[in-house]
Protein backbone atom coordinates (compact mmCIF):
# COMPACT_ATOMS: atom_id res chain seq x y z
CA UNK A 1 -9.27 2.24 9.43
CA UNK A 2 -6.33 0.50 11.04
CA UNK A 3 -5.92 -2.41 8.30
CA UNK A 4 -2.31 -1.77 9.17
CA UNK A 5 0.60 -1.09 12.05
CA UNK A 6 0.74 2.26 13.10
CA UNK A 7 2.53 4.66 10.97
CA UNK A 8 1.93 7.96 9.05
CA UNK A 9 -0.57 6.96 6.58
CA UNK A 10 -2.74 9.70 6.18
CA UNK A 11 -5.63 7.39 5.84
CA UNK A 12 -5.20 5.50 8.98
CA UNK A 13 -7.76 7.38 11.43
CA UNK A 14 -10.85 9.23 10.08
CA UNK A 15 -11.58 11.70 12.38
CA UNK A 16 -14.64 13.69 12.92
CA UNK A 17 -14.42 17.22 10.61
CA UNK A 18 -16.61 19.97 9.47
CA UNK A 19 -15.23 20.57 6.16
CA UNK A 20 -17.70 18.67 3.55
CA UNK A 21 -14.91 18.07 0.94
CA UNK A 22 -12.84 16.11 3.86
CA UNK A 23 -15.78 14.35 4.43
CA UNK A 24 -16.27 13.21 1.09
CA UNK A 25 -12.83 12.11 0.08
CA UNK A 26 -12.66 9.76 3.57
CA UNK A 27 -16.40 8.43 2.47
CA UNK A 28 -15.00 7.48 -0.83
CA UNK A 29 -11.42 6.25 0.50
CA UNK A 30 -14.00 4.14 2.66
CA UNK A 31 -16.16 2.87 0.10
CA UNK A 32 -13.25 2.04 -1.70
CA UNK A 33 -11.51 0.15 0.94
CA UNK A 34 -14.64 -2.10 1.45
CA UNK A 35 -15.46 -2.37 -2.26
CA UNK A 36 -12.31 -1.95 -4.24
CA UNK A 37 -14.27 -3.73 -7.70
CA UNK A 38 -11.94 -3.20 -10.82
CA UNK A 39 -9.79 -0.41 -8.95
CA UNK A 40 -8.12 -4.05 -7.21
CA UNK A 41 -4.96 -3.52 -9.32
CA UNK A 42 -2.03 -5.53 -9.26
CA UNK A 43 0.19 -4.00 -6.98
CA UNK A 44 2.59 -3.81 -9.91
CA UNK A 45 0.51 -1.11 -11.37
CA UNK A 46 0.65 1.38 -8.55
CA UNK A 47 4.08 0.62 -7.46
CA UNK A 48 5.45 0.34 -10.47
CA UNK A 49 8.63 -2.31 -11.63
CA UNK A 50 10.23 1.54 -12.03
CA UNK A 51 9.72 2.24 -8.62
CA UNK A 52 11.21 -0.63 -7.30
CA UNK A 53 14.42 -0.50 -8.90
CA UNK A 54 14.75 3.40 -7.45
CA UNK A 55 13.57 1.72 -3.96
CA UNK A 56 16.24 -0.65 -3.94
CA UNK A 57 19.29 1.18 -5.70
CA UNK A 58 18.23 3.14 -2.20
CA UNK A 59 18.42 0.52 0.07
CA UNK A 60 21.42 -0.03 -1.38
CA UNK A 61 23.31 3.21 -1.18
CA UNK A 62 22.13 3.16 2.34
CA UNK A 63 23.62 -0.43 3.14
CA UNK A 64 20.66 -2.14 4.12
CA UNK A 65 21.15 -6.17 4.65
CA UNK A 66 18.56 -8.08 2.79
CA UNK A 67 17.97 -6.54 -0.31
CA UNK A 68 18.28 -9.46 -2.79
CA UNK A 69 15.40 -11.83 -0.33
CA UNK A 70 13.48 -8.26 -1.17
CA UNK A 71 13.51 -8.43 -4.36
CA UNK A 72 13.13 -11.96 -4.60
CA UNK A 73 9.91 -11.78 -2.66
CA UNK A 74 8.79 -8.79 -4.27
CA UNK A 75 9.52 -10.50 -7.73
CA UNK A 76 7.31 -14.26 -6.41
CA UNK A 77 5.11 -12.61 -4.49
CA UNK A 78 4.10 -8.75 -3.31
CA UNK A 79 3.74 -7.17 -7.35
CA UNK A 80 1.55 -9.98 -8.31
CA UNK A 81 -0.66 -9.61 -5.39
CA UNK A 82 -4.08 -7.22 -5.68
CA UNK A 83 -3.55 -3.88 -4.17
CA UNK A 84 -6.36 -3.89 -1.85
CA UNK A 85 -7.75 -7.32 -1.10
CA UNK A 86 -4.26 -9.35 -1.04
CA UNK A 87 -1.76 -6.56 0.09
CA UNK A 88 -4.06 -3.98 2.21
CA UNK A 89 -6.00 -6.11 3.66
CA UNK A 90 -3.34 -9.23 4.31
CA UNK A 91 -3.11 -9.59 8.02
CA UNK A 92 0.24 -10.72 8.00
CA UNK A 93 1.38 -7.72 6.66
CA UNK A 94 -0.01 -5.55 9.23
């Protein structure tokens, strides 16, 4: 799956494997990719409001322009969004 721009997401390229149990975990990343149901979170619930903070108290200490527009847009827009079908999948993203 390349939903997104290249980078080092494990679960970018499923690639051919003997080993049933890798097999298995990419069928059910798959499945849940196509068919996320109630596991369609907010994206607030994976990456948490905690998480955030640490993320930009980072981007801070590293001097990084543009922090405040990121949390502004993270605060209108990115946590209220659903994990998989309005963040993963949004083609403007990737």
């Amino acid at each position: 799956w390349n939903i997104a721009a290249i980078n080092n997401n494990p679960f970018e390229y499923w690639i051919t494997h003997d080993d049933p149990a890798y097999n298995k975990m990419m069928d059910a990343v798959q499945e849940f990719i196509e068919n996320p149901g109630d596991g369609d979170v907010k994206v607030s619930e994976v990456f948490t409001p905690a998480m955030f903070d640490e993320l930009e108290r980072n981007m801070i200490a590293v001097g990084w322009d543009g922090v405040a527009e990121t949390r502004q847009r993270w605060e209108s827009d990115y946590k209220n969004r659903k994990i998989i079908s309005q963040f993963m999948k949004d083609g403007e993203l990737g």
